[in-house]
PDB file of N, CA and C in Angstrom:
ATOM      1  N   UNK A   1     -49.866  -7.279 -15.363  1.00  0.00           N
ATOM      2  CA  UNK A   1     -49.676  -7.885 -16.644  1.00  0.00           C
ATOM      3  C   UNK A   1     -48.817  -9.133 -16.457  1.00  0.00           C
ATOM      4  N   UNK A   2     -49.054 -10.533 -16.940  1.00  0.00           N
ATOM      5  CA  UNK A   2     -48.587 -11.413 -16.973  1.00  0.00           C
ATOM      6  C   UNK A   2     -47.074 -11.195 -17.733  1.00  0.00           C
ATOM      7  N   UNK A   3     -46.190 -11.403 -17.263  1.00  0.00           N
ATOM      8  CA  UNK A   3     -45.010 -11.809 -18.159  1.00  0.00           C
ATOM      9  C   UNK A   3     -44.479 -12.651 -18.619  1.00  0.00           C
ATOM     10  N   UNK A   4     -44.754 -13.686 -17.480  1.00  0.00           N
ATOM     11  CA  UNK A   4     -44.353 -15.288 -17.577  1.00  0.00           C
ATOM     12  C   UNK A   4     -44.914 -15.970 -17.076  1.00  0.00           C
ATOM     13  N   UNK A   5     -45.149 -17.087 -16.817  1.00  0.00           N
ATOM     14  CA  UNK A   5     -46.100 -18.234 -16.109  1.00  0.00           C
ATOM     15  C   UNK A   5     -45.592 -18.047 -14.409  1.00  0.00           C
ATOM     16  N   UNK A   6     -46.611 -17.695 -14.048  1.00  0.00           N
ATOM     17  CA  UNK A   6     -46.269 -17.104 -12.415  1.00  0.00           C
ATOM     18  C   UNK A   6     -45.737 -15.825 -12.369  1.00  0.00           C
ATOM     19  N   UNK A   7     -45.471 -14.989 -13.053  1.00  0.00           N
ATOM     20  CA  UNK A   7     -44.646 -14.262 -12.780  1.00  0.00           C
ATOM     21  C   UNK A   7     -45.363 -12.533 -12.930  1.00  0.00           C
ATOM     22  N   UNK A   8     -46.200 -12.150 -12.277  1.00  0.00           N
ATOM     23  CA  UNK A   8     -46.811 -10.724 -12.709  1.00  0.00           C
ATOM     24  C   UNK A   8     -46.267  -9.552 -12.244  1.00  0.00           C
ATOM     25  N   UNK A   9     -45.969  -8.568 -13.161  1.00  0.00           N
ATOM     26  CA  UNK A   9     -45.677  -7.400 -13.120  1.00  0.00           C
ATOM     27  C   UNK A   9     -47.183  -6.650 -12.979  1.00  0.00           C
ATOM     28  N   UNK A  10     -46.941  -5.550 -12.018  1.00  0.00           N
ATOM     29  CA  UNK A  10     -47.909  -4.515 -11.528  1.00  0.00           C
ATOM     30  C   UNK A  10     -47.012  -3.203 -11.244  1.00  0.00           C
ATOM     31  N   UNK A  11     -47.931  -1.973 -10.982  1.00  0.00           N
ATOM     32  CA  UNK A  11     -47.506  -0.810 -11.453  1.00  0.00           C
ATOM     33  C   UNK A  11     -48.696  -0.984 -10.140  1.00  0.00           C
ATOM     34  N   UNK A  12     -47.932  -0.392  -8.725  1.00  0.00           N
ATOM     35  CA  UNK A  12     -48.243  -0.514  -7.427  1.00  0.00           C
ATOM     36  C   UNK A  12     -49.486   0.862  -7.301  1.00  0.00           C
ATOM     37  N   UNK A  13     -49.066   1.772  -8.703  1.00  0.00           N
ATOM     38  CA  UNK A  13     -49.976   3.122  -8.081  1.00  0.00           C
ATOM     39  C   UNK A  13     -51.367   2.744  -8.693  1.00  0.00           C
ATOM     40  N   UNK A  14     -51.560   1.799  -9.306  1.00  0.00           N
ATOM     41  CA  UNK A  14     -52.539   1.709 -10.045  1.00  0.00           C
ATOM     42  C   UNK A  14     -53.144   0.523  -9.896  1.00  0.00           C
ATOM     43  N   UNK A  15     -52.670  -0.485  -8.806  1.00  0.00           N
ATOM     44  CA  UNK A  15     -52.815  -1.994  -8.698  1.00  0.00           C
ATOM     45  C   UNK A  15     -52.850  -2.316  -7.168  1.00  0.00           C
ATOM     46  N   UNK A  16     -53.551  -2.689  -6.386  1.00  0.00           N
ATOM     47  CA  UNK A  16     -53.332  -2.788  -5.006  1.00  0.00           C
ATOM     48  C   UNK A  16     -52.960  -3.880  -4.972  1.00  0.00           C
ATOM     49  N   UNK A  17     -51.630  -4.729  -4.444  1.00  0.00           N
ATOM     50  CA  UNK A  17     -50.997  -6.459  -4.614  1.00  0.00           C
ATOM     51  C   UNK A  17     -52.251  -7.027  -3.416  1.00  0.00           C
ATOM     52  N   UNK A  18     -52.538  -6.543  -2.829  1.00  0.00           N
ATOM     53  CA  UNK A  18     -53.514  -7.036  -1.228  1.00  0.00           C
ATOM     54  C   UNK A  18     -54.588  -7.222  -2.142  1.00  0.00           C
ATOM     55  N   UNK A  19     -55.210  -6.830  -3.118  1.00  0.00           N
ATOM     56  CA  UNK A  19     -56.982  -6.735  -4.201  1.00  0.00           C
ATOM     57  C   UNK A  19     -56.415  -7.658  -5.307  1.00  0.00           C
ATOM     58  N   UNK A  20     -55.632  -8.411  -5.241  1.00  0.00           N
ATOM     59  CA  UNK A  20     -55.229  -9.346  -6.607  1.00  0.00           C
ATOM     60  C   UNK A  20     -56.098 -10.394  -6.521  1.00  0.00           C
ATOM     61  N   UNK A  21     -56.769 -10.814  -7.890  1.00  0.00           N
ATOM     62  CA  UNK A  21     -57.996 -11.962  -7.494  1.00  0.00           C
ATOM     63  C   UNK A  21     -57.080 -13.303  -7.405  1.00  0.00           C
ATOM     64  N   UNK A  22     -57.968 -14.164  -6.416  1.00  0.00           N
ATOM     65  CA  UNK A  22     -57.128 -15.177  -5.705  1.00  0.00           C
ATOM     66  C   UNK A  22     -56.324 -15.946  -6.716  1.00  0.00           C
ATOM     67  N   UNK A  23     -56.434 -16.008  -7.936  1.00  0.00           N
ATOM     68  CA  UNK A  23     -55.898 -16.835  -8.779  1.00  0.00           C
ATOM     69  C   UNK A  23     -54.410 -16.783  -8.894  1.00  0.00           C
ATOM     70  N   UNK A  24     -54.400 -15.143  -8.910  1.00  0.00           N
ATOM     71  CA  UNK A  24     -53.048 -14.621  -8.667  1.00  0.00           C
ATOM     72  C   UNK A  24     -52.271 -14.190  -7.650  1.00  0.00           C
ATOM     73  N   UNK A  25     -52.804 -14.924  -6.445  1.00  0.00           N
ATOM     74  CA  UNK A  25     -52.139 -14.580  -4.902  1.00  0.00           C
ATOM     75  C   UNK A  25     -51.047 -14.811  -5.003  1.00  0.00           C
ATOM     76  N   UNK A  26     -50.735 -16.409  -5.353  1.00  0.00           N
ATOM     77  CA  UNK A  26     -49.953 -17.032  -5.438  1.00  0.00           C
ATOM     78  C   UNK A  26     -48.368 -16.589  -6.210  1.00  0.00           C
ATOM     79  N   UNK A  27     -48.313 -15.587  -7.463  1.00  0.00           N
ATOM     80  CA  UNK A  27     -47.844 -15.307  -8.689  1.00  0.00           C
ATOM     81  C   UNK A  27     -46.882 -14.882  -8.133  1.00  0.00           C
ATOM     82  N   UNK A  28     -45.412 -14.224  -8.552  1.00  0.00           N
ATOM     83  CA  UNK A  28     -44.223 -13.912  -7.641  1.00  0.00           C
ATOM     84  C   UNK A  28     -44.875 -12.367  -8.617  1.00  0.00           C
ATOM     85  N   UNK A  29     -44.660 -11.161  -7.645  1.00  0.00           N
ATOM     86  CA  UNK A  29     -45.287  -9.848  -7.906  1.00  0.00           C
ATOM     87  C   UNK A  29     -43.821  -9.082  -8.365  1.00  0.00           C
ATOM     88  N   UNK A  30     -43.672  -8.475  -9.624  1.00  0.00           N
ATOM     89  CA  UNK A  30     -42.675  -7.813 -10.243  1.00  0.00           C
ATOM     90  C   UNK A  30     -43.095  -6.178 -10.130  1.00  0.00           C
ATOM     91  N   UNK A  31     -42.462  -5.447  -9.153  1.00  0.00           N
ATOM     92  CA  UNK A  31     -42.632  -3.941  -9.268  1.00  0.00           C
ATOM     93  C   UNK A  31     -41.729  -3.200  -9.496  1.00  0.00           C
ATOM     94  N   UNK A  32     -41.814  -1.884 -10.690  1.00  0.00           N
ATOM     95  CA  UNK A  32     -40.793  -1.216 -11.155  1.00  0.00           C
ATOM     96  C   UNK A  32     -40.561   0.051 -10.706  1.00  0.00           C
ATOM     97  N   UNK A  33     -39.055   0.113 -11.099  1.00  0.00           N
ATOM     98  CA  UNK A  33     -38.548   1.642 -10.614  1.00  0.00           C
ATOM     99  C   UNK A  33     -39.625   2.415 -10.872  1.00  0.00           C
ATOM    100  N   UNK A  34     -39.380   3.747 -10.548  1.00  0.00           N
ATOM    101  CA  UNK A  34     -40.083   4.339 -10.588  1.00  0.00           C
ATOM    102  C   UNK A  34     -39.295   4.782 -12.209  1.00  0.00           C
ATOM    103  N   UNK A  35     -40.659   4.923 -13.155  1.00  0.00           N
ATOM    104  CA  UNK A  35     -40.062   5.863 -14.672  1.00  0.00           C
ATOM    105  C   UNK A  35     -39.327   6.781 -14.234  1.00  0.00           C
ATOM    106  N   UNK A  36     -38.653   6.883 -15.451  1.00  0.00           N
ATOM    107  CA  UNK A  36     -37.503   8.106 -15.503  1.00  0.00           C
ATOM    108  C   UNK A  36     -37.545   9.208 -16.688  1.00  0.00           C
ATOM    109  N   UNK A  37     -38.655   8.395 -17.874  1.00  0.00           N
ATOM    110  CA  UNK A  37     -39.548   9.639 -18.746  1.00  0.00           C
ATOM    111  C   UNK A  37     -40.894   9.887 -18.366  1.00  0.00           C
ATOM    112  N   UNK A  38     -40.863  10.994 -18.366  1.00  0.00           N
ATOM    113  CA  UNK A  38     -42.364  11.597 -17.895  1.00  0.00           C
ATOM    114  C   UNK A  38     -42.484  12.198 -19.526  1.00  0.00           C
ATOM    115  N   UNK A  39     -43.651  11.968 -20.134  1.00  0.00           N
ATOM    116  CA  UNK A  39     -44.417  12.863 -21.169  1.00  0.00           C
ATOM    117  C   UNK A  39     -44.587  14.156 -20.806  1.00  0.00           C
ATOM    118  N   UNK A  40     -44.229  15.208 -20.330  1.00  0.00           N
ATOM    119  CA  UNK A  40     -44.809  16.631 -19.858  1.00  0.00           C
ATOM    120  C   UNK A  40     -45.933  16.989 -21.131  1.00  0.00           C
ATOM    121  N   UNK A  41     -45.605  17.111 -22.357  1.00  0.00           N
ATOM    122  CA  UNK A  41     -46.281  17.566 -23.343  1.00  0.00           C
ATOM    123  C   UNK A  41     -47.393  16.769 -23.684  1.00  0.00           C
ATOM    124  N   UNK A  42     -47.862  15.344 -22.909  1.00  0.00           N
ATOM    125  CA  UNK A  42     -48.739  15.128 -22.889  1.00  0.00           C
ATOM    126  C   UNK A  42     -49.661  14.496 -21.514  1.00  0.00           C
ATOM    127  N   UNK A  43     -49.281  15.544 -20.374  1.00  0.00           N
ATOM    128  CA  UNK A  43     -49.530  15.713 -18.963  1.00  0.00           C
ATOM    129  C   UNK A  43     -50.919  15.937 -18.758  1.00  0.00           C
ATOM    130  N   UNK A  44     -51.770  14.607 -18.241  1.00  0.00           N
ATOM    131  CA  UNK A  44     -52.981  14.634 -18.221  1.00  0.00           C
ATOM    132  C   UNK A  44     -53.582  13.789 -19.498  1.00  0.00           C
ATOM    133  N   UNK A  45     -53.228  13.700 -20.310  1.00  0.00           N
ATOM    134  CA  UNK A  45     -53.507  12.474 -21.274  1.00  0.00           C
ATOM    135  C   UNK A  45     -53.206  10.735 -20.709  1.00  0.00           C
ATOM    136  N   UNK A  46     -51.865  10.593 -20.160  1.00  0.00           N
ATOM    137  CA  UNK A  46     -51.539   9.578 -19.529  1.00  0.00           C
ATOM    138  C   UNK A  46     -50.591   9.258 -18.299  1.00  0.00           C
ATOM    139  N   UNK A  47     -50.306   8.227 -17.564  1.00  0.00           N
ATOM    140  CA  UNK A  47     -49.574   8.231 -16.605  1.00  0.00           C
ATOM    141  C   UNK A  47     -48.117   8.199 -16.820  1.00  0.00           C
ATOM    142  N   UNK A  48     -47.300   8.751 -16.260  1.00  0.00           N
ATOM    143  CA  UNK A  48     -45.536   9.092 -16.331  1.00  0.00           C
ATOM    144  C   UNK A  48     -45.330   7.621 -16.152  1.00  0.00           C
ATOM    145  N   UNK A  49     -46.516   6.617 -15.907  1.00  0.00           N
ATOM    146  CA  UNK A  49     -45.690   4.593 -16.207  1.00  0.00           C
ATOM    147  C   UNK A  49     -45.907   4.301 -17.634  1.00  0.00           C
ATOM    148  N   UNK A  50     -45.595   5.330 -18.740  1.00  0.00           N
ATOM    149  CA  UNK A  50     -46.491   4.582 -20.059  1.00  0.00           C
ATOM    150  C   UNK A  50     -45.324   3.793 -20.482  1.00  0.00           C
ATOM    151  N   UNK A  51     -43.970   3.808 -19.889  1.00  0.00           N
ATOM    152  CA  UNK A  51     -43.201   2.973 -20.090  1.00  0.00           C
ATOM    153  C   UNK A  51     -42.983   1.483 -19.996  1.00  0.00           C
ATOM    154  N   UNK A  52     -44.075   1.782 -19.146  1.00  0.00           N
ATOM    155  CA  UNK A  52     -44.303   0.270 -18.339  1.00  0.00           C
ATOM    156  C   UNK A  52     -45.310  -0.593 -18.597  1.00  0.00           C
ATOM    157  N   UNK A  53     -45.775  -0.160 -20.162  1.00  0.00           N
ATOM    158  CA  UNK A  53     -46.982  -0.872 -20.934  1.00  0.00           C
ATOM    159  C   UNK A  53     -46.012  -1.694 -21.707  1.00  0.00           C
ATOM    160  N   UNK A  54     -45.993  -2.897 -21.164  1.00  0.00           N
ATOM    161  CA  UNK A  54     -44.798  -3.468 -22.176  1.00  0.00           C
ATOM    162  C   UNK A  54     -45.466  -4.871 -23.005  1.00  0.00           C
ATOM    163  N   UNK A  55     -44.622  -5.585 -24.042  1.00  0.00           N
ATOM    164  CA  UNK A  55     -44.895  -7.088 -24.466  1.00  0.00           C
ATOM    165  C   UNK A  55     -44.512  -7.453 -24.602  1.00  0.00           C
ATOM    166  N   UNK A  56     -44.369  -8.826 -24.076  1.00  0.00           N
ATOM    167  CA  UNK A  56     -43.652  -9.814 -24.006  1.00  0.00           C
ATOM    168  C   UNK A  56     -43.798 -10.752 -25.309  1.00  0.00           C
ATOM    169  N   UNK A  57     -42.757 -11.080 -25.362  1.00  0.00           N
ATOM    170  CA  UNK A  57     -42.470 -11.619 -26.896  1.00  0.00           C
ATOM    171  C   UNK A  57     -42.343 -12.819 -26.956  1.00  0.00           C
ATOM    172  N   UNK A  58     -42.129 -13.745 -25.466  1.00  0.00           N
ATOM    173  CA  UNK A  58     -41.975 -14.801 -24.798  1.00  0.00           C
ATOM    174  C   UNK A  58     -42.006 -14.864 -23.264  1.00  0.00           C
ATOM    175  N   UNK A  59     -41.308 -15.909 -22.844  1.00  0.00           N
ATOM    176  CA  UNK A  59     -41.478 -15.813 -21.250  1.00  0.00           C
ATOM    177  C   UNK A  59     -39.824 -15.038 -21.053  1.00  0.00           C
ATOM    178  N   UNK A  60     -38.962 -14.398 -21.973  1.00  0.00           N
ATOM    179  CA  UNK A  60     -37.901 -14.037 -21.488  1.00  0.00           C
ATOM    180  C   UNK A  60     -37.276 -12.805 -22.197  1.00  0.00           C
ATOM    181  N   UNK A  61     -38.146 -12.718 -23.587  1.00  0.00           N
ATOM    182  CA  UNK A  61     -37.716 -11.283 -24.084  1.00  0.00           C
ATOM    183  C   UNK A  61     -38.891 -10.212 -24.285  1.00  0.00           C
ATOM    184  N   UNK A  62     -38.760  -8.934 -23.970  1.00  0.00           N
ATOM    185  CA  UNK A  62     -39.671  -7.923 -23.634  1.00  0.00           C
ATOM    186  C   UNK A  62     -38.679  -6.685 -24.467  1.00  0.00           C
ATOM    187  N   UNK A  63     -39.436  -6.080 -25.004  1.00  0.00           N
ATOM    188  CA  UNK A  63     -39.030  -4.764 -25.591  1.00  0.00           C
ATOM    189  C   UNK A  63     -39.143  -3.996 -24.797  1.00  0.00           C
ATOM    190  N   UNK A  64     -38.710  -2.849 -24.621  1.00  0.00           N
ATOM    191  CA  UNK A  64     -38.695  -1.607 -23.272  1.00  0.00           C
ATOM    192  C   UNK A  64     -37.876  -0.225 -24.121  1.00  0.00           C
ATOM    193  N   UNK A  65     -38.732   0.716 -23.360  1.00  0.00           N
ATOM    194  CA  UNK A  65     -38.138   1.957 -23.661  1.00  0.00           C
ATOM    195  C   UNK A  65     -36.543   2.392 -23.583  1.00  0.00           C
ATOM    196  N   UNK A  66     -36.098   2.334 -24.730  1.00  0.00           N
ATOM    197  CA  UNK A  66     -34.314   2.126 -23.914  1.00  0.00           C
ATOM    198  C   UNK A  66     -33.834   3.325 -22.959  1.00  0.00           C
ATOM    199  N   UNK A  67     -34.559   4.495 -22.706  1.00  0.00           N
ATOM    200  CA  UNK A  67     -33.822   5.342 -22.627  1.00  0.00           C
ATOM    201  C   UNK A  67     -34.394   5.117 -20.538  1.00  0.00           C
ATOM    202  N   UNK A  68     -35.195   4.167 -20.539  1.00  0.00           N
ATOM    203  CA  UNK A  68     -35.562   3.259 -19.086  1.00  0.00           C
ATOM    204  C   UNK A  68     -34.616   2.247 -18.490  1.00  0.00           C
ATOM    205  N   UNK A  69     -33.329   2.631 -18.644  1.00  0.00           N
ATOM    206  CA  UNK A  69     -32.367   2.071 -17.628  1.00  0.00           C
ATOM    207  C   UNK A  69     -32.642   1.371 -16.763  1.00  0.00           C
ATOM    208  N   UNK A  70     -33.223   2.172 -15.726  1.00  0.00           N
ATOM    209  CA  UNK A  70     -33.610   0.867 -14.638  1.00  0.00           C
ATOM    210  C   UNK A  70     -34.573   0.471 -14.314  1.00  0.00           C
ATOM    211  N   UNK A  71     -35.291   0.291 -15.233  1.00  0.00           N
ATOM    212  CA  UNK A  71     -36.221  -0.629 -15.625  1.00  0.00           C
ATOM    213  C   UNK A  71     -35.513  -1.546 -16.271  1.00  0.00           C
ATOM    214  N   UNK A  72     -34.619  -1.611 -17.109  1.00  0.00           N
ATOM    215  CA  UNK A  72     -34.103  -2.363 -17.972  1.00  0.00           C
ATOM    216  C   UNK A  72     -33.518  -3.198 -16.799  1.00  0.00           C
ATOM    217  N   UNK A  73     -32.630  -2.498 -16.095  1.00  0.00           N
ATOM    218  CA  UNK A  73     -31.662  -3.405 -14.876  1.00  0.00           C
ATOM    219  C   UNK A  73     -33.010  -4.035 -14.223  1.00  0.00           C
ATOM    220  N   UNK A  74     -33.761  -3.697 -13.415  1.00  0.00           N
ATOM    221  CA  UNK A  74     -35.032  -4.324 -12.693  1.00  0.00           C
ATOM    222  C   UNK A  74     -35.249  -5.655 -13.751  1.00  0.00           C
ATOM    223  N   UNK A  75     -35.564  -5.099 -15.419  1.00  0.00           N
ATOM    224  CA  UNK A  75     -36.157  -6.683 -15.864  1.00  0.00           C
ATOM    225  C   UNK A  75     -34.587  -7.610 -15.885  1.00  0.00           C
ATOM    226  N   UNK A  76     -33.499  -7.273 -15.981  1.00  0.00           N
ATOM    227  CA  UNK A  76     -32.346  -8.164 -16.208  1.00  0.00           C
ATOM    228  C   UNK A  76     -32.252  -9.023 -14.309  1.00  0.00           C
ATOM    229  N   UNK A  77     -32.483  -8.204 -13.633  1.00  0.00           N
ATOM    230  CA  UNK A  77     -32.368  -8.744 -12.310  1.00  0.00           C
ATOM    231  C   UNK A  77     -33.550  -9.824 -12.107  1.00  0.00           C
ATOM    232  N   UNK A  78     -34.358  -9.612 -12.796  1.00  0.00           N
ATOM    233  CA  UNK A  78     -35.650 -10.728 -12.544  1.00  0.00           C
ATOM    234  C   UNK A  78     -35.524 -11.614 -13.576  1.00  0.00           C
ATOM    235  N   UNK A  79     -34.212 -11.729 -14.489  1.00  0.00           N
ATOM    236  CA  UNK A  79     -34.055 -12.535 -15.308  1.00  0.00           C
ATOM    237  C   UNK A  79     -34.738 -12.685 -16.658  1.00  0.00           C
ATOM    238  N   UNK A  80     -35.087 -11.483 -17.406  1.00  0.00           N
ATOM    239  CA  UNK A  80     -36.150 -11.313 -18.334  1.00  0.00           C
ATOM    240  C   UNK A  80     -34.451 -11.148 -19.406  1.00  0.00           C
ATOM    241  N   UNK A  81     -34.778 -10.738 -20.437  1.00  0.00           N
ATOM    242  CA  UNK A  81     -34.130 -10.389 -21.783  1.00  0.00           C
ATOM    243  C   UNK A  81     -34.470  -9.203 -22.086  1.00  0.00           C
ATOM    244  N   UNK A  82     -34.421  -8.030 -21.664  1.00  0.00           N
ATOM    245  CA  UNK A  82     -34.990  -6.402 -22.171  1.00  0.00           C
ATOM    246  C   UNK A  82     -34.465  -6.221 -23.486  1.00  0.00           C
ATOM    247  N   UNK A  83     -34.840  -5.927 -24.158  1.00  0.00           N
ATOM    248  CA  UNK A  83     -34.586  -5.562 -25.679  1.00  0.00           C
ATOM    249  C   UNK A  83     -34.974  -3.615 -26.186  1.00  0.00           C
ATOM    250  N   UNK A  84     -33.954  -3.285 -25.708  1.00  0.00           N
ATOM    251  CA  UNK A  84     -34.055  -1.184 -25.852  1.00  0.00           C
ATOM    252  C   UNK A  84     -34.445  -1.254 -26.731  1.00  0.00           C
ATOM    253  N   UNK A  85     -35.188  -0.077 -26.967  1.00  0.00           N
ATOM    254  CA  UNK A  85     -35.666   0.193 -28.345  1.00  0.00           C
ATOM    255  C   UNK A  85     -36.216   1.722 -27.943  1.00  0.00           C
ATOM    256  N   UNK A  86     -36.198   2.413 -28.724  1.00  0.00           N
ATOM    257  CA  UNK A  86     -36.123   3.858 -29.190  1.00  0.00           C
ATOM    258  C   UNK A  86     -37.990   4.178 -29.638  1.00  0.00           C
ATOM    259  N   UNK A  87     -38.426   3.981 -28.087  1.00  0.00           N
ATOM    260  CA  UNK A  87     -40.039   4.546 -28.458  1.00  0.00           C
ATOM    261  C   UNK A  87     -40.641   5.626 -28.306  1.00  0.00           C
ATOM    262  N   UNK A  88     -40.090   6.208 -27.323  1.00  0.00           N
ATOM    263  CA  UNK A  88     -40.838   7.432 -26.190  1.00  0.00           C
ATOM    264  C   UNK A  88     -41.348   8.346 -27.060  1.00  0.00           C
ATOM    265  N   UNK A  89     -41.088   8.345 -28.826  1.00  0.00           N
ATOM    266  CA  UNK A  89     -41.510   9.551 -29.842  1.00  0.00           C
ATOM    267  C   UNK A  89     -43.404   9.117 -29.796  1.00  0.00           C
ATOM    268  N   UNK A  90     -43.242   7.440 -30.116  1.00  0.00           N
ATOM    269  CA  UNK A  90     -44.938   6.860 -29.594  1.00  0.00           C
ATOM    270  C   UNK A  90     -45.768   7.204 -28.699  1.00  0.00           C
ATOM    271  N   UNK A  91     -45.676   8.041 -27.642  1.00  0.00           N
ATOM    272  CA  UNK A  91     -46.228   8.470 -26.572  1.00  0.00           C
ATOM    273  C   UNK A  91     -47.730   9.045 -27.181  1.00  0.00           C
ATOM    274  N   UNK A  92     -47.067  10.506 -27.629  1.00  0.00           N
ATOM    275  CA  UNK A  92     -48.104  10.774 -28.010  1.00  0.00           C
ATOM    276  C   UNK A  92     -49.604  10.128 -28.798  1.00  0.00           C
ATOM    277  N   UNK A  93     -49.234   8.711 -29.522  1.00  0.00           N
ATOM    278  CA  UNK A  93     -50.350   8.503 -29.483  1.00  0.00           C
ATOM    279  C   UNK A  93     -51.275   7.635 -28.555  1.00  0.00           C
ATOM    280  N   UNK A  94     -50.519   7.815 -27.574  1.00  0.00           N
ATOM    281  CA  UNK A  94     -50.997   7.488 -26.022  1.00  0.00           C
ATOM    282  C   UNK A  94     -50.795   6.123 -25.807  1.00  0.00           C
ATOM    283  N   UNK A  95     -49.569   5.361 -26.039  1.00  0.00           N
ATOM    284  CA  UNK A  95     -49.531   4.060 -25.511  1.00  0.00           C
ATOM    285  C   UNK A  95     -48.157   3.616 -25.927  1.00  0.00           C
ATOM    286  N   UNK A  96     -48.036   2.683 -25.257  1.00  0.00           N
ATOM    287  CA  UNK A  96     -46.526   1.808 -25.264  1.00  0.00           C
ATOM    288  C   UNK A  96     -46.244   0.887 -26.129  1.00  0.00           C
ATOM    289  N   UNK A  97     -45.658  -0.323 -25.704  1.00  0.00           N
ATOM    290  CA  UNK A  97     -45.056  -1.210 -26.928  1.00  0.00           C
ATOM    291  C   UNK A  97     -46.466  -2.409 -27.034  1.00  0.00           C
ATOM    292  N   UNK A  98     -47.172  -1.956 -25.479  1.00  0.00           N
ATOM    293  CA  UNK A  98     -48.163  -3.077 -25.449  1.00  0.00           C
ATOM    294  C   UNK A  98     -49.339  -2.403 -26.723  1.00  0.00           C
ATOM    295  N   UNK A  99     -49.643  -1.258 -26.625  1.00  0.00           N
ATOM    296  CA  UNK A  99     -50.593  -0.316 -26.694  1.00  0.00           C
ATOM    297  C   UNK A  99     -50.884  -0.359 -27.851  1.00  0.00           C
ATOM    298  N   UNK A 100     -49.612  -0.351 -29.032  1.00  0.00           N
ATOM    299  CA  UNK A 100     -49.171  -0.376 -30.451  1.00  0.00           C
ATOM    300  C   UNK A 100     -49.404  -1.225 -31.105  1.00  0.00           C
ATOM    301  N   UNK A 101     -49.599  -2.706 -30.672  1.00  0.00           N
ATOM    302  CA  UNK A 101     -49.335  -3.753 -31.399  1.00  0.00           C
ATOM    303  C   UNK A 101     -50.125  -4.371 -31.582  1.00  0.00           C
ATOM    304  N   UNK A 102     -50.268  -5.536 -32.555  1.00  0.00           N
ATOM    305  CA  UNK A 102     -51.517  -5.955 -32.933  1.00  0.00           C
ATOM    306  C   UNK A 102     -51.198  -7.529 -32.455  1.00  0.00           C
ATOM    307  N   UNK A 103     -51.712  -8.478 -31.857  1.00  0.00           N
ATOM    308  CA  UNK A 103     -51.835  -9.975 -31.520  1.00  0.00           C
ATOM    309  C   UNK A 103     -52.431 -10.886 -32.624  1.00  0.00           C
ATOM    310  N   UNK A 104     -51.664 -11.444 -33.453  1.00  0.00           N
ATOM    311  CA  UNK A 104     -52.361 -12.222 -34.611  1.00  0.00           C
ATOM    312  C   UNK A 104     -51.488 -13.288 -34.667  1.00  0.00           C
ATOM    313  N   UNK A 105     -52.652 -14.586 -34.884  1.00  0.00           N
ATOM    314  CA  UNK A 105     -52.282 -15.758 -35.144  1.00  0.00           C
ATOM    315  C   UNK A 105     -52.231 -16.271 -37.050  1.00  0.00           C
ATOM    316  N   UNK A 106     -51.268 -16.825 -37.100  1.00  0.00           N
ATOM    317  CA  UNK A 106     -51.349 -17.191 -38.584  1.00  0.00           C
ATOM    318  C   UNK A 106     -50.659 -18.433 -38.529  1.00  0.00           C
ATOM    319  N   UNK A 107     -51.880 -19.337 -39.849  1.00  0.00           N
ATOM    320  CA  UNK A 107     -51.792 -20.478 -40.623  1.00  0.00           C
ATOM    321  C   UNK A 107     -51.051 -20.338 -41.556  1.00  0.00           C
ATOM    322  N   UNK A 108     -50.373 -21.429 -42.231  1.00  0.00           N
ATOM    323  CA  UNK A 108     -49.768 -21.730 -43.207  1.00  0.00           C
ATOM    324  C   UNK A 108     -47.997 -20.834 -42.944  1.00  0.00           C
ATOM    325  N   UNK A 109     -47.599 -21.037 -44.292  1.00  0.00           N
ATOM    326  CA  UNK A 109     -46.247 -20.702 -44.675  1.00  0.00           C
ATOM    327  C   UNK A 109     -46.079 -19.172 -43.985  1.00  0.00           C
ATOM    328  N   UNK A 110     -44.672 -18.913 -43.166  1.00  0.00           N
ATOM    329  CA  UNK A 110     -44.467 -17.497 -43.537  1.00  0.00           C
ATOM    330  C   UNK A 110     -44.181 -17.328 -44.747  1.00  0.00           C
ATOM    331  N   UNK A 111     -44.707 -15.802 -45.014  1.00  0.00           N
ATOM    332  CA  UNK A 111     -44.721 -15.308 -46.021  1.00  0.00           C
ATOM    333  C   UNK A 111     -44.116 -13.781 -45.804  1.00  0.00           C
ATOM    334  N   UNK A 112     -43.169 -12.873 -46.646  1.00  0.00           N
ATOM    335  CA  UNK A 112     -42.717 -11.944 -46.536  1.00  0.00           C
ATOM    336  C   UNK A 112     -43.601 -10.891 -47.568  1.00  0.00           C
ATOM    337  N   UNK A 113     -44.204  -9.767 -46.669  1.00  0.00           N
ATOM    338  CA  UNK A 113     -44.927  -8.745 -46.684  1.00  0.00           C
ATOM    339  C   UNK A 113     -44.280  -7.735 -47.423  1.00  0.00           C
ATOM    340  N   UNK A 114     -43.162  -7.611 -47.463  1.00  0.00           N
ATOM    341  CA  UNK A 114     -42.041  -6.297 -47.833  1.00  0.00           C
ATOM    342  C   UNK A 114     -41.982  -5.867 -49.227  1.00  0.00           C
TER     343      UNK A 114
END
């Protein structure tokens, strides 16, 4: 997953860095601790990295599972902005902060929804 311009994060059990298409040879390769929540109660639905489905909000702030410490230290050491947040209850419907969210562009004025 792209994070920043050059900059890709991969999840090594699921990504071979040697099979990256040439575009991204070049990219500086970001790999994370190993998770530290495993879903047990939903074991076999998804991988113990669902932590590591993340989005980037820019090239420097990323939301993350807070209770993912070092992951959090890993993105502060690579110079990112981690922003904790209290998700891991989301699991169950099988996805992360990437998984959840919707990508929409909008014209005109903000406008408040509330």
């Amino acid at each position: 997953m792209p994070l920043a311009p050059g900059r890709l994060f991969i999840n090594p059990n699921f990504v071979d860095p040697e099979r990256l298409p040439a575009a991204l040879k070049t990219w500086e390769l970001l790999i994370p601790p190993r998770p530290k929540n495993k879903p047990i109660a939903l074991h076999g639905f998804m991988s113990n990295g669902i932590a590591f489905n993340v989005l980037s909000l820019d090239e420097k702030r990323i939301p993350v599972e807070r209770e993912e410490t070092d992951f959090i230290a890993a993105l502060k050491d690579w110079g990112f902005e981690p922003i904790p947040r209290r998700f891991k209850e989301h699991y169950p419907f099988i996805g992360g902060f990437h998984c959840t969210t919707l990508d929409i562009a909008r014209e005109g004025p903000l406008e408040d929804y509330s």
